[in-house]
C-alpha atoms as a PDB file:
ATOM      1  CA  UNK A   1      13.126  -8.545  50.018  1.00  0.00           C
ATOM      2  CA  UNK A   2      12.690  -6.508  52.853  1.00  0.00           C
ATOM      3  CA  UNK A   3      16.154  -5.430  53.000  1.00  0.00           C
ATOM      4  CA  UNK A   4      15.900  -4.179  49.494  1.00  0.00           C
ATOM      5  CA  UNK A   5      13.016  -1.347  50.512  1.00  0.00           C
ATOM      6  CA  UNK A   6      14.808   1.879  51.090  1.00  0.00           C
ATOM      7  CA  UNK A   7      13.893   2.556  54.641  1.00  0.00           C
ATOM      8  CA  UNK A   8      12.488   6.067  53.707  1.00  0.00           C
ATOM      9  CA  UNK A   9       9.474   4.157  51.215  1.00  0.00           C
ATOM     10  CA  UNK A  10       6.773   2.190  53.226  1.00  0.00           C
ATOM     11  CA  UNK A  11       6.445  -1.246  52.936  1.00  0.00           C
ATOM     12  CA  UNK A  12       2.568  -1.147  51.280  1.00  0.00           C
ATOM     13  CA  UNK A  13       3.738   1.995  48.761  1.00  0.00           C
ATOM     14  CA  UNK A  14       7.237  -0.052  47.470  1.00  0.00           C
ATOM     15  CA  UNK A  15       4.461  -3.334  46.673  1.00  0.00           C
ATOM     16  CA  UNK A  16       2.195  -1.220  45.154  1.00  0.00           C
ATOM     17  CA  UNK A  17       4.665   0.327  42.690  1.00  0.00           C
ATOM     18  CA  UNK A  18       6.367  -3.051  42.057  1.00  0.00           C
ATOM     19  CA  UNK A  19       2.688  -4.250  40.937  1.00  0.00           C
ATOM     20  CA  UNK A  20       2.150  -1.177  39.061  1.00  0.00           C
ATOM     21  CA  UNK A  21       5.388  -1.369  37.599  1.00  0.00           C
ATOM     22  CA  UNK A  22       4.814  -5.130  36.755  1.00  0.00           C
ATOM     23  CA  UNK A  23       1.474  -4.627  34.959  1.00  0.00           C
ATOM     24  CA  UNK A  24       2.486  -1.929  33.058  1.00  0.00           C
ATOM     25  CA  UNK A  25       5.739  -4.139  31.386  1.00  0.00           C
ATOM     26  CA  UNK A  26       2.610  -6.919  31.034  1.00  0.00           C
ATOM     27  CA  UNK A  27       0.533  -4.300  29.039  1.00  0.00           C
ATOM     28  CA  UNK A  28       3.568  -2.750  26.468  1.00  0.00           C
ATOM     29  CA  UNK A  29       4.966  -6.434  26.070  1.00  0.00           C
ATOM     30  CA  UNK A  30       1.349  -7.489  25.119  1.00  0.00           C
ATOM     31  CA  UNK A  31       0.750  -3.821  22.785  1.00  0.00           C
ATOM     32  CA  UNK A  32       3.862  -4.373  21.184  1.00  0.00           C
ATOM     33  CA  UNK A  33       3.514  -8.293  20.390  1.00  0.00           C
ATOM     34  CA  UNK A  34      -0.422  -7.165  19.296  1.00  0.00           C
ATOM     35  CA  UNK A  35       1.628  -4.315  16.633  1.00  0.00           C
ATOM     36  CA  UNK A  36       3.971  -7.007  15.627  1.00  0.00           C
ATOM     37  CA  UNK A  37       1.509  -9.832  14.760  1.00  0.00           C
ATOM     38  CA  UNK A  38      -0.698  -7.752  13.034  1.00  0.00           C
ATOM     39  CA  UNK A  39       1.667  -6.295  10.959  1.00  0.00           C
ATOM     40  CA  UNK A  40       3.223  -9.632  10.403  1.00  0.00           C
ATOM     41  CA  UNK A  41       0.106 -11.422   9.467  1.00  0.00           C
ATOM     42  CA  UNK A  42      -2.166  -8.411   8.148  1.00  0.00           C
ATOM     43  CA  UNK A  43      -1.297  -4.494   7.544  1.00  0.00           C
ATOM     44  CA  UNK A  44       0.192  -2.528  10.624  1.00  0.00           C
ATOM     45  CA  UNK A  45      -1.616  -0.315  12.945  1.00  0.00           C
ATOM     46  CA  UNK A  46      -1.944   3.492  11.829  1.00  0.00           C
ATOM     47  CA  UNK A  47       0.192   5.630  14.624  1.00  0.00           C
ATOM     48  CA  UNK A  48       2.027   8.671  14.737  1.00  0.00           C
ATOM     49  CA  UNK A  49       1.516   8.708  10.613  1.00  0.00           C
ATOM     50  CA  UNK A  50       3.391   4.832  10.416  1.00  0.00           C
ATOM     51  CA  UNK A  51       1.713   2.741   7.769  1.00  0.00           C
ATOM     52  CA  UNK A  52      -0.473   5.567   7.096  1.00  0.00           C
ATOM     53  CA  UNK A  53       0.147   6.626   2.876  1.00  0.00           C
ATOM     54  CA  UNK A  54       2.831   7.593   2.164  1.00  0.00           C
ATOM     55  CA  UNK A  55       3.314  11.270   1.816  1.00  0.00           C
ATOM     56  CA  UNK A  56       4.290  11.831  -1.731  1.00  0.00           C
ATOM     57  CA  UNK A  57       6.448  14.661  -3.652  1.00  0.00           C
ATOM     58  CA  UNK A  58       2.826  16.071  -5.323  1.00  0.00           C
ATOM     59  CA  UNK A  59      -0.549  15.457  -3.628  1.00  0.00           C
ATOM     60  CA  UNK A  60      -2.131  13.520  -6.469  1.00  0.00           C
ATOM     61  CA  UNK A  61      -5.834  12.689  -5.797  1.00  0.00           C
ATOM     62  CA  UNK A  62      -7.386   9.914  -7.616  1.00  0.00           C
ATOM     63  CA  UNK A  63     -10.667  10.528  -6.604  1.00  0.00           C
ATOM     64  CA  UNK A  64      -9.753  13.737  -8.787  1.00  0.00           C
ATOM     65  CA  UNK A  65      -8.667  11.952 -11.389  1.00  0.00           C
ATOM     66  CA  UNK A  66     -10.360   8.508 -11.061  1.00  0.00           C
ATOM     67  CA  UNK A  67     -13.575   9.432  -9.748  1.00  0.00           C
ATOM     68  CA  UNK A  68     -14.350  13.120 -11.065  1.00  0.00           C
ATOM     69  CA  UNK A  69     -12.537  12.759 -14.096  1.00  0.00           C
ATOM     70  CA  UNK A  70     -13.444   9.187 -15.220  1.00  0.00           C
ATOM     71  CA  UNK A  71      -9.601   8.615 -16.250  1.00  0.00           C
ATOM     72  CA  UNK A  72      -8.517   5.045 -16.545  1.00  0.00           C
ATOM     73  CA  UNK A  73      -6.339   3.082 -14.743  1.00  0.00           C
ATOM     74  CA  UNK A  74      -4.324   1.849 -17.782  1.00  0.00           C
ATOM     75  CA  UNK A  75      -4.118   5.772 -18.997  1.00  0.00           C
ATOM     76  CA  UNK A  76      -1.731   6.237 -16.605  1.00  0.00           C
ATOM     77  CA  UNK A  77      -0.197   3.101 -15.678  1.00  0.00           C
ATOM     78  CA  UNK A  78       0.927   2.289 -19.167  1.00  0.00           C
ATOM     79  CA  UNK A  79       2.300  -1.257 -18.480  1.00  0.00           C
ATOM     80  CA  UNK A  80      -0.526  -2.519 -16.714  1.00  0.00           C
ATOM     81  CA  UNK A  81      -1.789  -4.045 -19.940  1.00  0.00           C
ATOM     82  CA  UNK A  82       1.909  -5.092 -21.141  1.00  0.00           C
ATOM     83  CA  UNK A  83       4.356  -5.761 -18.227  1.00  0.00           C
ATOM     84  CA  UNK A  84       5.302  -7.350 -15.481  1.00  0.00           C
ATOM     85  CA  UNK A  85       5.133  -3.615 -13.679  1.00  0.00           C
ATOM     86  CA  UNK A  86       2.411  -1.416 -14.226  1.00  0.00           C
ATOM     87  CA  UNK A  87       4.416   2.062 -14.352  1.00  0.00           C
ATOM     88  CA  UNK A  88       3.716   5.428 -13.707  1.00  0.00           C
ATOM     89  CA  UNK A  89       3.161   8.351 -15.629  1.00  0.00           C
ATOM     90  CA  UNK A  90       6.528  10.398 -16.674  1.00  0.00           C
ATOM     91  CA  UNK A  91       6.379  13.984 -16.346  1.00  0.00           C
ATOM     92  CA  UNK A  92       5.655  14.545 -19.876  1.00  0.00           C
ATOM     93  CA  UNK A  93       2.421  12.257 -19.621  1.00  0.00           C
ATOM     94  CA  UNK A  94       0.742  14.630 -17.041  1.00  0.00           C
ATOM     95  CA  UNK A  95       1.963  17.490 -18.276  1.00  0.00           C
ATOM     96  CA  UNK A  96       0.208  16.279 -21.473  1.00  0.00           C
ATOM     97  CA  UNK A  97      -3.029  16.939 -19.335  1.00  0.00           C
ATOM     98  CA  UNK A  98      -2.355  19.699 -16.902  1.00  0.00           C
ATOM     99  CA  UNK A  99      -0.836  21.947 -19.915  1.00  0.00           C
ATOM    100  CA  UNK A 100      -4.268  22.845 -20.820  1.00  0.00           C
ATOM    101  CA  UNK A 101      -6.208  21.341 -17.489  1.00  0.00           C
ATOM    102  CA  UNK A 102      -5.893  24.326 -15.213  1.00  0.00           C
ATOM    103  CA  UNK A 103      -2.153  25.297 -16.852  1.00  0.00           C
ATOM    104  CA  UNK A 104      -2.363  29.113 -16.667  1.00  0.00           C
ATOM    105  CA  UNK A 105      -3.542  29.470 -13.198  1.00  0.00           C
ATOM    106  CA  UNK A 106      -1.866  26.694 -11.610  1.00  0.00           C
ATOM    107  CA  UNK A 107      -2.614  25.629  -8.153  1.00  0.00           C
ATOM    108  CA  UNK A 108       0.078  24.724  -6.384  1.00  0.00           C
ATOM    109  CA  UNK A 109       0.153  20.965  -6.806  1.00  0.00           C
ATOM    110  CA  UNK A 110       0.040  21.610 -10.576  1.00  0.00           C
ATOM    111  CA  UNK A 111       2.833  24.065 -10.541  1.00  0.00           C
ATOM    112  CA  UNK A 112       4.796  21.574  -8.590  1.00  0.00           C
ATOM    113  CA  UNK A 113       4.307  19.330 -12.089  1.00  0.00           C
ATOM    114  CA  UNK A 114       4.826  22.235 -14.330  1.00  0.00           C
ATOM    115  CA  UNK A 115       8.123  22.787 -12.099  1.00  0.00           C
ATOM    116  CA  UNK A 116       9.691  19.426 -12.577  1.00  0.00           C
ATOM    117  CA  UNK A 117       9.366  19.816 -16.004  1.00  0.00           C
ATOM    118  CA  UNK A 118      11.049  22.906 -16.583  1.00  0.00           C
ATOM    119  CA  UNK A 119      14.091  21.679 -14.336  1.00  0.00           C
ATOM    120  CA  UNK A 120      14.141  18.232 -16.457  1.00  0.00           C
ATOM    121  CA  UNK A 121      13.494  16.145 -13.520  1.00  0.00           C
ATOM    122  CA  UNK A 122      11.623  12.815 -12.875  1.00  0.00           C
ATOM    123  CA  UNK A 123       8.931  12.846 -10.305  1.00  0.00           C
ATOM    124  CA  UNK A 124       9.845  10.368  -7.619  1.00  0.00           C
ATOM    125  CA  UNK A 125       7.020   8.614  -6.490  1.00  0.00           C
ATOM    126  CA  UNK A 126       7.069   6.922  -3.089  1.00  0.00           C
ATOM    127  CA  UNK A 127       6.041   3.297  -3.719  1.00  0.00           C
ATOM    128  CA  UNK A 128       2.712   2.702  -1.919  1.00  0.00           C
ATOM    129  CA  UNK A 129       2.473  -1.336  -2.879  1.00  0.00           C
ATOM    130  CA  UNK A 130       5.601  -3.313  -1.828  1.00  0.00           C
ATOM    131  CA  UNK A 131       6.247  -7.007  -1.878  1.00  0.00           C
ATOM    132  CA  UNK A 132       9.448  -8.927  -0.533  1.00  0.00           C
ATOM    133  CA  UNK A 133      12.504  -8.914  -3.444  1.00  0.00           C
ATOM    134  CA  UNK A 134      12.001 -13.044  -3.613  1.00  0.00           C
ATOM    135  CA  UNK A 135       8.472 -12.324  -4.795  1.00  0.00           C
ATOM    136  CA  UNK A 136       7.792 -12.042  -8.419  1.00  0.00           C
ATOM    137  CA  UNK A 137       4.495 -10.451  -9.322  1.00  0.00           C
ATOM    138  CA  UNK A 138       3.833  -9.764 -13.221  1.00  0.00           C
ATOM    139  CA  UNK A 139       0.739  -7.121 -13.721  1.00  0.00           C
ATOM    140  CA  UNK A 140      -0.320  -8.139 -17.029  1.00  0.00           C
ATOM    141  CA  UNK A 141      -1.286 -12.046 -16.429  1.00  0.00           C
ATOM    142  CA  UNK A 142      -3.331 -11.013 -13.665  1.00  0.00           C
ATOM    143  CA  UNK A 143      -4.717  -8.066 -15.723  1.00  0.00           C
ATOM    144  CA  UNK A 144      -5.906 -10.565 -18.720  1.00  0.00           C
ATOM    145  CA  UNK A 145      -7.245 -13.246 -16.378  1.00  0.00           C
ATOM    146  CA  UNK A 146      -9.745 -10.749 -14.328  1.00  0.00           C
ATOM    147  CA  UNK A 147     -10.703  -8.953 -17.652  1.00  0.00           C
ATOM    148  CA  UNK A 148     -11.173 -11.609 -20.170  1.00  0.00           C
ATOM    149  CA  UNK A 149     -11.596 -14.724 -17.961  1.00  0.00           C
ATOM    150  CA  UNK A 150     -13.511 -13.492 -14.794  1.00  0.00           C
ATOM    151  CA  UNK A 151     -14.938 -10.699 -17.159  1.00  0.00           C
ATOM    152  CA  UNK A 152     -14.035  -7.394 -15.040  1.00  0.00           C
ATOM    153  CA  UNK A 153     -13.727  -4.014 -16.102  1.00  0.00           C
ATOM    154  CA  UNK A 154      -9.960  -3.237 -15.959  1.00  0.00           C
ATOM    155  CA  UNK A 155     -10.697  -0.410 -12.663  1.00  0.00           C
ATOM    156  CA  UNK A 156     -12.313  -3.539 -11.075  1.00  0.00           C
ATOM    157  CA  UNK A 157      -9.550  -6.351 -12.066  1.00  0.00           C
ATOM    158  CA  UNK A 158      -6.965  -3.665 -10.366  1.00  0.00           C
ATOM    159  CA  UNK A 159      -9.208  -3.115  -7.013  1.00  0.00           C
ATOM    160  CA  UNK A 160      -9.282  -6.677  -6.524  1.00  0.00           C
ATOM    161  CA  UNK A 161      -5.444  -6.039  -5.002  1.00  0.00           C
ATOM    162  CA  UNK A 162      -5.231  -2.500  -4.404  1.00  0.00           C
ATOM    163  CA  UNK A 163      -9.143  -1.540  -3.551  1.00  0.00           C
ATOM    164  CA  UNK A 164     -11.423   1.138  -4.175  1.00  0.00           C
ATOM    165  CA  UNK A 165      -8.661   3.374  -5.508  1.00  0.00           C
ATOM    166  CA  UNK A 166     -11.629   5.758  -7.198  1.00  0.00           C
ATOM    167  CA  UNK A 167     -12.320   6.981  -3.452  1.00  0.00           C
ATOM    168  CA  UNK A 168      -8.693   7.086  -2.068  1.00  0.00           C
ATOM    169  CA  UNK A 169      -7.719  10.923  -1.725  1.00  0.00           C
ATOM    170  CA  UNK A 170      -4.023   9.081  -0.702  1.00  0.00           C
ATOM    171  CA  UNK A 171      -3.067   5.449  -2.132  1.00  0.00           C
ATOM    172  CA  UNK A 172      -2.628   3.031   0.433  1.00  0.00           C
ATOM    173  CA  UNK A 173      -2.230  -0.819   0.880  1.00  0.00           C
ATOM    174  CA  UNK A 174      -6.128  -2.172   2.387  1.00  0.00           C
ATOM    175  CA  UNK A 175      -5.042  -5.735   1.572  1.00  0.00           C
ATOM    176  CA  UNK A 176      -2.538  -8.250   3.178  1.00  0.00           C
ATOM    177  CA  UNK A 177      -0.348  -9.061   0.079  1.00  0.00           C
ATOM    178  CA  UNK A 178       1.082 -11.714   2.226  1.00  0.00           C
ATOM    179  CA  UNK A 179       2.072 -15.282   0.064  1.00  0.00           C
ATOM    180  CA  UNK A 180      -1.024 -16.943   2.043  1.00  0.00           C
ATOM    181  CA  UNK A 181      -3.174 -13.975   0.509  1.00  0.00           C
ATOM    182  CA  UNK A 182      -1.556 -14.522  -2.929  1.00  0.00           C
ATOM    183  CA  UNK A 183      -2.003 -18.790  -2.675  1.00  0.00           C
ATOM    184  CA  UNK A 184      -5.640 -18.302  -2.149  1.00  0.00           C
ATOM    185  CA  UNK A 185      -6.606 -15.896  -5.083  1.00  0.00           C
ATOM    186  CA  UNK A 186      -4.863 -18.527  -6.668  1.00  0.00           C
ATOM    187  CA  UNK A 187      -6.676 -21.514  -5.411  1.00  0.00           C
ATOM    188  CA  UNK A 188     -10.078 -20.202  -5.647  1.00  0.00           C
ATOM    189  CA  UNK A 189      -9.273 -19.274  -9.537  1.00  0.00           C
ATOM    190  CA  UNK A 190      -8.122 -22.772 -10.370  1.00  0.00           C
ATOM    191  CA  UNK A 191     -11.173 -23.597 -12.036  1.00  0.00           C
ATOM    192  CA  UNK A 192     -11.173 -21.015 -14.110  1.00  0.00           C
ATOM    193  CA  UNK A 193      -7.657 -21.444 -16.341  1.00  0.00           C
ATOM    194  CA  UNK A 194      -5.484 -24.039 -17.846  1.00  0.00           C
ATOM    195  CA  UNK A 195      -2.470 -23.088 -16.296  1.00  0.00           C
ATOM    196  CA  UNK A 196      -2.634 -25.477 -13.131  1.00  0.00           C
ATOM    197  CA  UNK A 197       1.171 -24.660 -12.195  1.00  0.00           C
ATOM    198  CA  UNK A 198      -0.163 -21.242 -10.959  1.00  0.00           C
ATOM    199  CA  UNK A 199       0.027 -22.769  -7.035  1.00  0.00           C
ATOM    200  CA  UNK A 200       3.032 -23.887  -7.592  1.00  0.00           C
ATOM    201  CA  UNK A 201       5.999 -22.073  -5.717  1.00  0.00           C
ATOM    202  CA  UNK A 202       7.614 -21.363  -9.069  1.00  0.00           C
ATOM    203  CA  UNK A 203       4.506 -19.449  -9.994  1.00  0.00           C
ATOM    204  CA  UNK A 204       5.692 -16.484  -8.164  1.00  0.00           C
ATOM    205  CA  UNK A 205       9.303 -17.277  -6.313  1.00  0.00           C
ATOM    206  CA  UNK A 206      11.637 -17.337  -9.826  1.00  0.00           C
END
């Protein structure tokens, strides 16, 4: 080893480095193995503006529209209550609102809307809420259980996966959404339907 210290670095200062050195690869390895794991098993770590909502083409506040405005979920997301997706708006649908909600002096987020529609084009909407392609999830079964089974308003059946949306200025995930996360809901609402396939793997993996 000794042979390996250039003879211009003292003997105590080339240890001390290689320590140094050594703990700092110990603390990234164990930072970076921390960020995997917990994105992995849970949602990731906020940094630098990664995993953090996603920044979307207009700045569209629900607790504007949730909160302040009492709108309902289904009002917007049509095929909550019919389909396996629950949709969002077209163009059209919020310029259904916004024509007469603060349409002649628009602030800028509203002329964005009134923009798209004049050029004909769709909004695109980056998806806050994603689950692997092998994983089937169908909005309306889980819809109709929470509000006629378990009795929930249809604001509450949809916080139960995506949270208190009414006070999000910016969507984002606050739950796992992992398949363990999925199993459980499942298992702890056995009781509660006729359909005992639902922890079966063909319940959501079709």
């Amino acid at each position: 080893m000794g042979a390996l210290i250039p003879p211009f670095i003292p003997k105590k200062l080339f240890y001390l480095s290689l320590a140094l050195g050594g703990l700092l690869s110990i603390a990234i390895s164990v930072l970076v193995g921390v960020f995997v794991i917990k994105a992995w098993w849970g949602t990731p770590f906020e940094v630098f503006g990664w995993a953090g909502p996603p920044e979307q083409p207009i700045a569209f506040p629900h607790t504007t529209h949730v909160k302040i405005d009492g709108i309902n979920c289904a009002f917007c997301h049509r095929g909550v209550l019919s389909g396996d997706a629950a949709t969002l708006p077209a163009v059209e649908q919020c310029l259904f609102c916004h024509q007469t909600i603060q349409g002649q002096n628009a602030p800028p987020e509203i002329a964005k809307l009134i923009n798209y529609f004049n050029e004909g084009q769709p909004i695109n909407w980056e998806k806050v809420h994603r689950l692997p392609d092998h994983v089937q999830f169908a909005h309306e079964p889980h819809v109709r259980f929470l509000t006629e089974t378990r009795g929930l308003n249809i604001e509450a059946a949809c916080s139960t996966c995506h949270g208190n949306v009414r006070d999000m200025v910016e969507v984002e995930q606050v739950r796992r959404l992992k398949m363990g996360d999925c199993v459980d809901c499942h298992r702890n609402n056995l009781d509660a339907t006729e359909n005992k396939d639902i922890t079966d793997c063909t319940a959501c993996h079709y």
